[in-house]
Protein backbone atom coordinates (compact mmCIF):
# COMPACT_ATOMS: atom_id res chain seq x y z
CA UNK A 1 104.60 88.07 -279.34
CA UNK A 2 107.28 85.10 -279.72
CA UNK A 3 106.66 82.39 -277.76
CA UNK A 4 109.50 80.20 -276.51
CA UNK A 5 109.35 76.21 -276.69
CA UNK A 6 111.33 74.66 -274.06
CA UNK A 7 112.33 71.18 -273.88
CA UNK A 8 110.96 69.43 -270.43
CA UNK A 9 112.87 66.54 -270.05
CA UNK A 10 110.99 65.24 -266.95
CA UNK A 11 108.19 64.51 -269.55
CA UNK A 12 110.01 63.93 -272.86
CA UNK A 13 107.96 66.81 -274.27
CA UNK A 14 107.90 70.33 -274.50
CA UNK A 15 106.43 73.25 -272.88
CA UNK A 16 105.59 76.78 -274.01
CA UNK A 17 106.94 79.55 -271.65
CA UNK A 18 104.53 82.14 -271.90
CA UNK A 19 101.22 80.36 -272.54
CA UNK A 20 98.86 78.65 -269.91
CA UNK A 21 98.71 75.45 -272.73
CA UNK A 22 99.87 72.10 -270.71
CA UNK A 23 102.74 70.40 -271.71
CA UNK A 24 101.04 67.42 -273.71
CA UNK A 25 98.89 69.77 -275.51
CA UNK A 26 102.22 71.84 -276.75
CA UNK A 27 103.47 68.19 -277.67
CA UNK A 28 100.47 67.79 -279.93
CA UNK A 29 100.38 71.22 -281.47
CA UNK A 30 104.61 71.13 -282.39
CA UNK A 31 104.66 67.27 -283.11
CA UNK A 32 101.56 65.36 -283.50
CA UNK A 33 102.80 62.27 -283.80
CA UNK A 34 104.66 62.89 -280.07
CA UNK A 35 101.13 63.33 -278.37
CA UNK A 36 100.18 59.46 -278.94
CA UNK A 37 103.94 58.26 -278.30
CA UNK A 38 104.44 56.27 -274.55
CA UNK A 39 106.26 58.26 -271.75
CA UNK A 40 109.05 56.31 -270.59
CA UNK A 41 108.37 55.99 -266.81
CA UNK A 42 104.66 56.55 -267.06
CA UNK A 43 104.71 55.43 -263.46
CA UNK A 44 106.75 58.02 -262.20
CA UNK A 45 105.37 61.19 -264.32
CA UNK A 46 102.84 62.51 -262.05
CA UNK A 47 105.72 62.25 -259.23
CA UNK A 48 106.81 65.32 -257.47
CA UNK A 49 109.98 66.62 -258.65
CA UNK A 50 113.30 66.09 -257.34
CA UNK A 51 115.58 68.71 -258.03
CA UNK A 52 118.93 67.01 -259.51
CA UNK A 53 121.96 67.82 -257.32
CA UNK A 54 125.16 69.04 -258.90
CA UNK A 55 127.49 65.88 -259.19
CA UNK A 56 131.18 66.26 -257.32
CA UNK A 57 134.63 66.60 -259.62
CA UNK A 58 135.17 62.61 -258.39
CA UNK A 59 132.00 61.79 -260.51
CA UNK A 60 132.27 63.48 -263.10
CA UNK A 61 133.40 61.78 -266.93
CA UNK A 62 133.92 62.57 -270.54
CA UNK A 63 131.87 62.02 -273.11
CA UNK A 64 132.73 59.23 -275.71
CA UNK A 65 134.60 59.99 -278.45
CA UNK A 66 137.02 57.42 -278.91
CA UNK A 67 136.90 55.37 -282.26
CA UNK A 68 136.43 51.88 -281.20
CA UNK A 69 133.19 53.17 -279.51
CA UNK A 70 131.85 54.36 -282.26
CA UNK A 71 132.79 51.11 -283.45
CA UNK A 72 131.09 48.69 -280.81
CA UNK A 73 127.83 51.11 -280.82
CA UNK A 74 127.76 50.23 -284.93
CA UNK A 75 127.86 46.32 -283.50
CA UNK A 76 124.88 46.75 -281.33
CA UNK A 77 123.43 48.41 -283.73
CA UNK A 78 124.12 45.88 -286.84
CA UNK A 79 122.78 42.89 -284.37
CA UNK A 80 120.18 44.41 -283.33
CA UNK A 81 120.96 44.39 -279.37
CA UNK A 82 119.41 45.74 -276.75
CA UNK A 83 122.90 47.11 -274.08
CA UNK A 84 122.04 48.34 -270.59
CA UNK A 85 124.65 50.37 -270.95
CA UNK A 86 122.98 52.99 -272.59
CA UNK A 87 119.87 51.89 -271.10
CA UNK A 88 120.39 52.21 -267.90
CA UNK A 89 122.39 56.08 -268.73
CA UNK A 90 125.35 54.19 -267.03
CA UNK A 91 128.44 57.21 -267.18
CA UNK A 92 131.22 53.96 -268.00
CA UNK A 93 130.12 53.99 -271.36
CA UNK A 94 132.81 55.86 -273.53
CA UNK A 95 135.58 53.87 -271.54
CA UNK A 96 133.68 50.50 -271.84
CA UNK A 97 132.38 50.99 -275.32
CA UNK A 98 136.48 52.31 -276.12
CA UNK A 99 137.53 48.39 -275.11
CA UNK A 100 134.75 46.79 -276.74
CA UNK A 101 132.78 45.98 -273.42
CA UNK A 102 129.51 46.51 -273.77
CA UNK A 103 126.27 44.27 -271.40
CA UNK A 104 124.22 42.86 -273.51
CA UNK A 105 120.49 43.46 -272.31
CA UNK A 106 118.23 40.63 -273.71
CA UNK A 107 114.09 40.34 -273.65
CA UNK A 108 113.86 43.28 -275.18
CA UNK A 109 114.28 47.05 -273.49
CA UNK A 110 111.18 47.14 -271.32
CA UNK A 111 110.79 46.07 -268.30
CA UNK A 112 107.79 45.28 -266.28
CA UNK A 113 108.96 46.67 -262.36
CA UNK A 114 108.93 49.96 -261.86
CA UNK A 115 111.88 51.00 -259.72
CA UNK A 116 112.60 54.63 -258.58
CA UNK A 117 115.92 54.26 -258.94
CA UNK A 118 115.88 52.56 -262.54
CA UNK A 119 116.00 54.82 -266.14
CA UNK A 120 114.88 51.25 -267.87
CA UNK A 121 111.39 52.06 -269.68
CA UNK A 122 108.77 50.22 -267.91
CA UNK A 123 105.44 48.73 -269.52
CA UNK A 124 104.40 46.17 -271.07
CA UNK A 125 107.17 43.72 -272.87
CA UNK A 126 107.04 42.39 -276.59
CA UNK A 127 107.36 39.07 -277.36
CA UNK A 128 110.31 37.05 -276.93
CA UNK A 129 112.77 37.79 -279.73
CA UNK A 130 113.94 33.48 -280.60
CA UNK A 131 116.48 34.49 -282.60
CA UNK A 132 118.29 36.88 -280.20
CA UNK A 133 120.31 34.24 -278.25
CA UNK A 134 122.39 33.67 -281.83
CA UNK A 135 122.77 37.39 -282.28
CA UNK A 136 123.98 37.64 -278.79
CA UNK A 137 126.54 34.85 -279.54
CA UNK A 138 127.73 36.08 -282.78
CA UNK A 139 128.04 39.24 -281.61
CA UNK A 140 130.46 38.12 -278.55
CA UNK A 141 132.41 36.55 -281.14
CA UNK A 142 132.88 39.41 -283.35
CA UNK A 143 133.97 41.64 -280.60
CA UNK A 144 136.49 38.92 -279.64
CA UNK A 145 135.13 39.34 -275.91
CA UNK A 146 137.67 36.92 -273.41
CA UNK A 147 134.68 38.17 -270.53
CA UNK A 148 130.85 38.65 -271.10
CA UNK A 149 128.06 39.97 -269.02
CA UNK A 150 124.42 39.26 -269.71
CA UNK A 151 121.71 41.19 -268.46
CA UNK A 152 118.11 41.40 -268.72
CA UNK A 153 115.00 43.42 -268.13
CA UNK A 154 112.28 41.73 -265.14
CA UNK A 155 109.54 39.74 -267.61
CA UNK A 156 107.16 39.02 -264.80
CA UNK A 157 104.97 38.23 -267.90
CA UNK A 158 106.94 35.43 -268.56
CA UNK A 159 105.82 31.62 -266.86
CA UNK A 160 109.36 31.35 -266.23
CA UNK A 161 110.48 34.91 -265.55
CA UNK A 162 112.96 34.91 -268.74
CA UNK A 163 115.03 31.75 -267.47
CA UNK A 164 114.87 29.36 -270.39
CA UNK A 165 115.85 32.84 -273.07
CA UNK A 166 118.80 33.09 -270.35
CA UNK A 167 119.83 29.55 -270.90
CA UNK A 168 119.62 29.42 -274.71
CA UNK A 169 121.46 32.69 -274.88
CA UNK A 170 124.47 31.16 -272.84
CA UNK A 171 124.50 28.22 -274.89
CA UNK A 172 124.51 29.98 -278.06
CA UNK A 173 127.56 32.16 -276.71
CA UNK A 174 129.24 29.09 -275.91
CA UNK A 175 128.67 27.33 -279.39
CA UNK A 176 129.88 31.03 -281.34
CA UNK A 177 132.79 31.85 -278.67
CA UNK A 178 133.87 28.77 -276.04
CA UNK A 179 136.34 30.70 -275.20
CA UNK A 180 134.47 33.33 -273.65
CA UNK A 181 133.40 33.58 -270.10
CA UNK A 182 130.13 34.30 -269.05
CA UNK A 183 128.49 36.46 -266.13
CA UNK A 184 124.71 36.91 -266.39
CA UNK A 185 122.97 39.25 -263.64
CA UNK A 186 119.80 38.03 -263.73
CA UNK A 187 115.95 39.50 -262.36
CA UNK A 188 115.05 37.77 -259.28
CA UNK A 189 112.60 35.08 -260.54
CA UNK A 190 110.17 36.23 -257.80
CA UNK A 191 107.17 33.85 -257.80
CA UNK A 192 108.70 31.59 -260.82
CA UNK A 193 109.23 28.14 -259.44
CA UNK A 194 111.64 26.33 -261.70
CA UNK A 195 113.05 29.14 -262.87
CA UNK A 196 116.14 29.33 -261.27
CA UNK A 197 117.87 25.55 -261.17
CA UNK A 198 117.24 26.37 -265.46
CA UNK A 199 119.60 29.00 -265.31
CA UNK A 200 122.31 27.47 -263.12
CA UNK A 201 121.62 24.13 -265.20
CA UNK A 202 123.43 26.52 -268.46
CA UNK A 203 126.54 26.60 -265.97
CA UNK A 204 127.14 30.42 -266.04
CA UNK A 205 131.06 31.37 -264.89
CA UNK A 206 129.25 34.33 -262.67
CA UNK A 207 126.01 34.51 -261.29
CA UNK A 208 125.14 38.25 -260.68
CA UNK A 209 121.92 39.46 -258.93
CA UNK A 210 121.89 42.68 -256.97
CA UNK A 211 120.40 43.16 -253.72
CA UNK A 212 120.57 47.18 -254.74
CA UNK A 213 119.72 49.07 -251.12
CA UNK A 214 119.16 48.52 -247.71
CA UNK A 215 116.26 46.52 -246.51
CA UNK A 216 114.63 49.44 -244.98
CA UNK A 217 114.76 51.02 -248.25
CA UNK A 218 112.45 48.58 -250.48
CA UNK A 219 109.53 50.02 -249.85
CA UNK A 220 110.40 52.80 -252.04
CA UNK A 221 113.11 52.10 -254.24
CA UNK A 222 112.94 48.54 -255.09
CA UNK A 223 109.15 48.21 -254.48
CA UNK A 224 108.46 45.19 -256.36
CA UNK A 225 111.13 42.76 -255.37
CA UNK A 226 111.96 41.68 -251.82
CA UNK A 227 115.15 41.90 -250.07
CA UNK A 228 115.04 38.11 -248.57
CA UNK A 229 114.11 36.48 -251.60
CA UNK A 230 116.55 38.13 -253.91
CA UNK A 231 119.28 37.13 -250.59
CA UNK A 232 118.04 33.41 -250.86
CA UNK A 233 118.09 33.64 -254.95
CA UNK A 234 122.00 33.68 -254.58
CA UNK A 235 121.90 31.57 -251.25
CA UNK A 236 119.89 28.96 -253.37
CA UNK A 237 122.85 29.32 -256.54
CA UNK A 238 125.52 28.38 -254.37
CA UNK A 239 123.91 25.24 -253.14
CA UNK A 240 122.92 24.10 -256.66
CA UNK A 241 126.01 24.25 -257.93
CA UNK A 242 129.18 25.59 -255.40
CA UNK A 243 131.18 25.92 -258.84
CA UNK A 244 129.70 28.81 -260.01
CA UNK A 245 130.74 32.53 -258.81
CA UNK A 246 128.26 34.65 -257.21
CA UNK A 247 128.25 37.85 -257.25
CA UNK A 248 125.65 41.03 -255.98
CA UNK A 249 125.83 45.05 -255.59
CA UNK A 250 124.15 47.96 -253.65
CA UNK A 251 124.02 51.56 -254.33
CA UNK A 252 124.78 54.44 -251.99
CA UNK A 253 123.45 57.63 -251.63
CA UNK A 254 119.66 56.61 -251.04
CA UNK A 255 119.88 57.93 -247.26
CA UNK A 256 121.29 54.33 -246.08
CA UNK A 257 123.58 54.37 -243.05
CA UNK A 258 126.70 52.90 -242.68
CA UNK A 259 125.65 49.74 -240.41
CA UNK A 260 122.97 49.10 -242.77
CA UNK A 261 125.47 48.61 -245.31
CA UNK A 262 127.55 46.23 -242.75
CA UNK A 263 124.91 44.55 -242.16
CA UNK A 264 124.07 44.03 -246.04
CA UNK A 265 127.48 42.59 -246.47
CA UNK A 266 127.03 40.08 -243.34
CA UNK A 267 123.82 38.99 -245.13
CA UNK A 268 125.62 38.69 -248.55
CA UNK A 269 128.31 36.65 -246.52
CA UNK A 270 125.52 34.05 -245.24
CA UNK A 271 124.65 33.56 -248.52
CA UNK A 272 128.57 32.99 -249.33
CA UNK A 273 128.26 35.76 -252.14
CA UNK A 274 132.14 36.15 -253.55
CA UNK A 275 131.96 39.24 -255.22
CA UNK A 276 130.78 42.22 -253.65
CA UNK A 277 130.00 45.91 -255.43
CA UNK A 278 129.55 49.34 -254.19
CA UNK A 279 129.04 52.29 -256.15
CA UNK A 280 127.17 55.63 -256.40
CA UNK A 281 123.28 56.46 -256.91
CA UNK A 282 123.10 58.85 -259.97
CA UNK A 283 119.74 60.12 -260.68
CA UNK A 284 118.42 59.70 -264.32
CA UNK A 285 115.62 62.42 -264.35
CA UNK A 286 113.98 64.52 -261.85
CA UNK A 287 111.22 61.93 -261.76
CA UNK A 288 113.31 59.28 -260.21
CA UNK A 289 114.61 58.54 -256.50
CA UNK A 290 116.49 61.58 -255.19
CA UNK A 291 119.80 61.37 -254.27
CA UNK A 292 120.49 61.83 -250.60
CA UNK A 293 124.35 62.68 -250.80
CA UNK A 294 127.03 62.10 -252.81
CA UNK A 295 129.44 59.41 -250.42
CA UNK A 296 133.30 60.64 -250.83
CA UNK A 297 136.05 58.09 -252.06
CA UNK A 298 137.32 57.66 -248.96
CA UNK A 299 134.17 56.41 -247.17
CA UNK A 300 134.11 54.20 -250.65
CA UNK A 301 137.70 52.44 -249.22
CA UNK A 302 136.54 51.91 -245.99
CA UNK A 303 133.59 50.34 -247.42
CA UNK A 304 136.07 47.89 -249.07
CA UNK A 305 138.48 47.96 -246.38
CA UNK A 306 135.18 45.96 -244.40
CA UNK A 307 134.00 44.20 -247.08
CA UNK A 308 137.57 42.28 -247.46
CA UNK A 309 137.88 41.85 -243.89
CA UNK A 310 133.70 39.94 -243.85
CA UNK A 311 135.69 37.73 -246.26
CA UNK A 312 134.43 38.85 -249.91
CA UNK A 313 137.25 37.22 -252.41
CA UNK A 314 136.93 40.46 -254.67
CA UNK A 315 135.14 43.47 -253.93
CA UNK A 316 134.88 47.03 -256.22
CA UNK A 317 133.68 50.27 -254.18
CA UNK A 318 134.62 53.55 -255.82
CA UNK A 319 131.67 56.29 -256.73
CA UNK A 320 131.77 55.08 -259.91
CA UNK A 321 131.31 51.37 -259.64
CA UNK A 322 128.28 49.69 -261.77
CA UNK A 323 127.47 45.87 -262.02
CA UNK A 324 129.94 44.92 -265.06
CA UNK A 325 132.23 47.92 -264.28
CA UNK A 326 136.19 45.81 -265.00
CA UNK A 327 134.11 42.30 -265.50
CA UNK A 328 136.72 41.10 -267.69
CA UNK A 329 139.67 41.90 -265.24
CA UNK A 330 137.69 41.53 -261.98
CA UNK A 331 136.89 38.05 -263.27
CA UNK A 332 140.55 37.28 -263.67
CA UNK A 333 141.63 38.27 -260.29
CA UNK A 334 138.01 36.50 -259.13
CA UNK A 335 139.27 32.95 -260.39
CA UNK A 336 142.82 33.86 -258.63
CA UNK A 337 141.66 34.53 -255.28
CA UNK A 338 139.47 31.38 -255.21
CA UNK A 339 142.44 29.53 -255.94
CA UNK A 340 144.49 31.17 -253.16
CA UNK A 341 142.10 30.58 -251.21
CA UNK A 342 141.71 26.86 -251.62
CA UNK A 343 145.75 26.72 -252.00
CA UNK A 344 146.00 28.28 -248.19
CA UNK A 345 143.14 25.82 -247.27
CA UNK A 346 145.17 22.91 -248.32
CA UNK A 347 148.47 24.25 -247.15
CA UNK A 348 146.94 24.78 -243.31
CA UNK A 349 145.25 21.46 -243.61
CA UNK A 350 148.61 19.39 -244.48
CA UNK A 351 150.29 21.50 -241.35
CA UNK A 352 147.87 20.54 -239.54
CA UNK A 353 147.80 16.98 -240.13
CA UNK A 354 151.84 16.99 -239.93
């Protein structure tokens, strides 16, 4: 009798088809090596199953094949760095990667939450790489980049959460390429006093922290961060230093409702956040939060439609919209509507005075 091996990707493994054997002791018997090897979301693998729904045509993209990604995935590669692009499965890759984009991820590729929502590996974090912030910097210079967004992993290990690696890495992009701009979207520092007034001391162009969901939602899909805290991280950038951009995002498609997004963007405008994102839930693996429903494009424009009319100076909410989605242009038109803004300020206070 033939007995079919069939990839299971909810464990990484393999199963047999016909024989009562459990999947890790297939593993062991085809590839020895694979039985000792970590699963990626240990957390989640005795989870029930969610079944992954069929993505819509206005989701759906094609795979990378253009030259210059090939190109920027050989830079990553070269400099050793870590991009939550691929990461984090976002689908923007092959038109990111295709115009040299790319988020750099630093502190390494593990992260130490466990999010339902998140295809990061979670575990236990290595060491602090000291030589990464110059990669980083040399690597925004080769790429030429005129916009850069710096991410990161959560290091609750850390005494400081990551914030001092954060502030080296911006200086070292500055020294390679002062040209470039920088947006960082950092973890939320929860329980690291300190940590945050080191960050905004490096004078990032964009602060970037996502709220992610609804705050009925934590519980279970942001379960070890808290929706006030990471709402009083950005409140708290703004009065430090009123220079820098602030930015923050939520998903859809977790089984939010509409006014709980409203009132989401009310928060986010009490905290004077500029930039506001809204984009689609995909589920990574069948492990991993389930997606309630797919929101159409035209809920996405109403969603804008609102967020504009709260006051956001730039908002981005199409399915398909991910933290550093357009950072380079957004940024652009970013630094133009503040200085509408201000310009219509000072043009209604002279009338005014007149």
């Amino acid at each position: 009798m033939t007995t079919r091996i069939l990839v299971d990707h909810r464990a990484g493994g393999a199963t047999a088809a016909d024989a009562p054997e459990t999947p890790a002791a297939v593993i062991a018997r085809i590839v020895p090596s694979a039985a000792t090897a970590p699963l990626r979301h240990p957390e989640k693998a005795n989870r029930p199953d969610n079944p992954i729904k069929r993505k819509p045509d206005w989701i759906r993209v094609k795979a990378p094949n253009h030259p210059v990604y090939h190109e920027t995935r050989n830079l990553m590669r070269d400099n050793k760095l870590v991009t939550v692009c691929e990461e984090a499965a976002c689908p923007n890759i092959g038109e990111c990667w295709s115009q040299r984009h790319a988020t750099m991820m630093i502190m390494g590729g593990i992260c130490t939450r466990a999010c339902s929502f998140c295809n990061i590996t979670t575990g236990m974090p290595h060491a602090l790489d000291e030589d990464e912030p110059r990669r980083v910097g040399d690597a925004v210079a080769a790429l030429g980049l005129r916009h850069v967004v710096i991410t990161s992993v959560d290091r609750d290990d850390l005494r400081d959460g990551g914030a001092r690696h954060f502030a080296r890495t911006i200086a070292a992009i500055r020294a390679a390429a002062p040209e470039t701009t920088i947006e960082i979207l950092t973890p939320d520092f929860l329980r690291k006093d300190g940590a945050l007034e080191v960050v905004v001391e490096a004078r990032p162009d964009v602060f970037n922290h996502n709220l992610e969901t609804v705050p009925r939602l934590y519980p279970t899909i942001r379960p070890g961060a808290r929706y006030f805290h990471s709402l009083r991280l950005l409140d708290e950038v703004k009065r430090l230093d009123p220079g820098i951009f602030t930015k923050s995002g939520v998903m859809v498609g977790l089984g939010e409702s509409r006014s709980e997004v409203l009132q989401v963007m009310d928060d986010m405008r009490s905290a004077e956040i500029d930039f506001l994102t809204v984009g689609q839930y995909l589920q990574p693996t069948v492990k991993h939060a389930a997606v309630d429903r797919f929101v159409e494009p035209a809920e996405f424009e109403d969603y804008a439609r609102m967020a504009r009319a709260k006051g956001f100076l730039l908002v981005s909410a199409t399915p398909l919209t991910r933290s550093s989605y357009h950072a380079d242009r957004d940024f652009a038109e970013l630094r133009g509507a503040r200085e509408a803004a201000l310009l219509s300020a000072a043009t209604r206070g002279s009338t005014a005075v007149a």
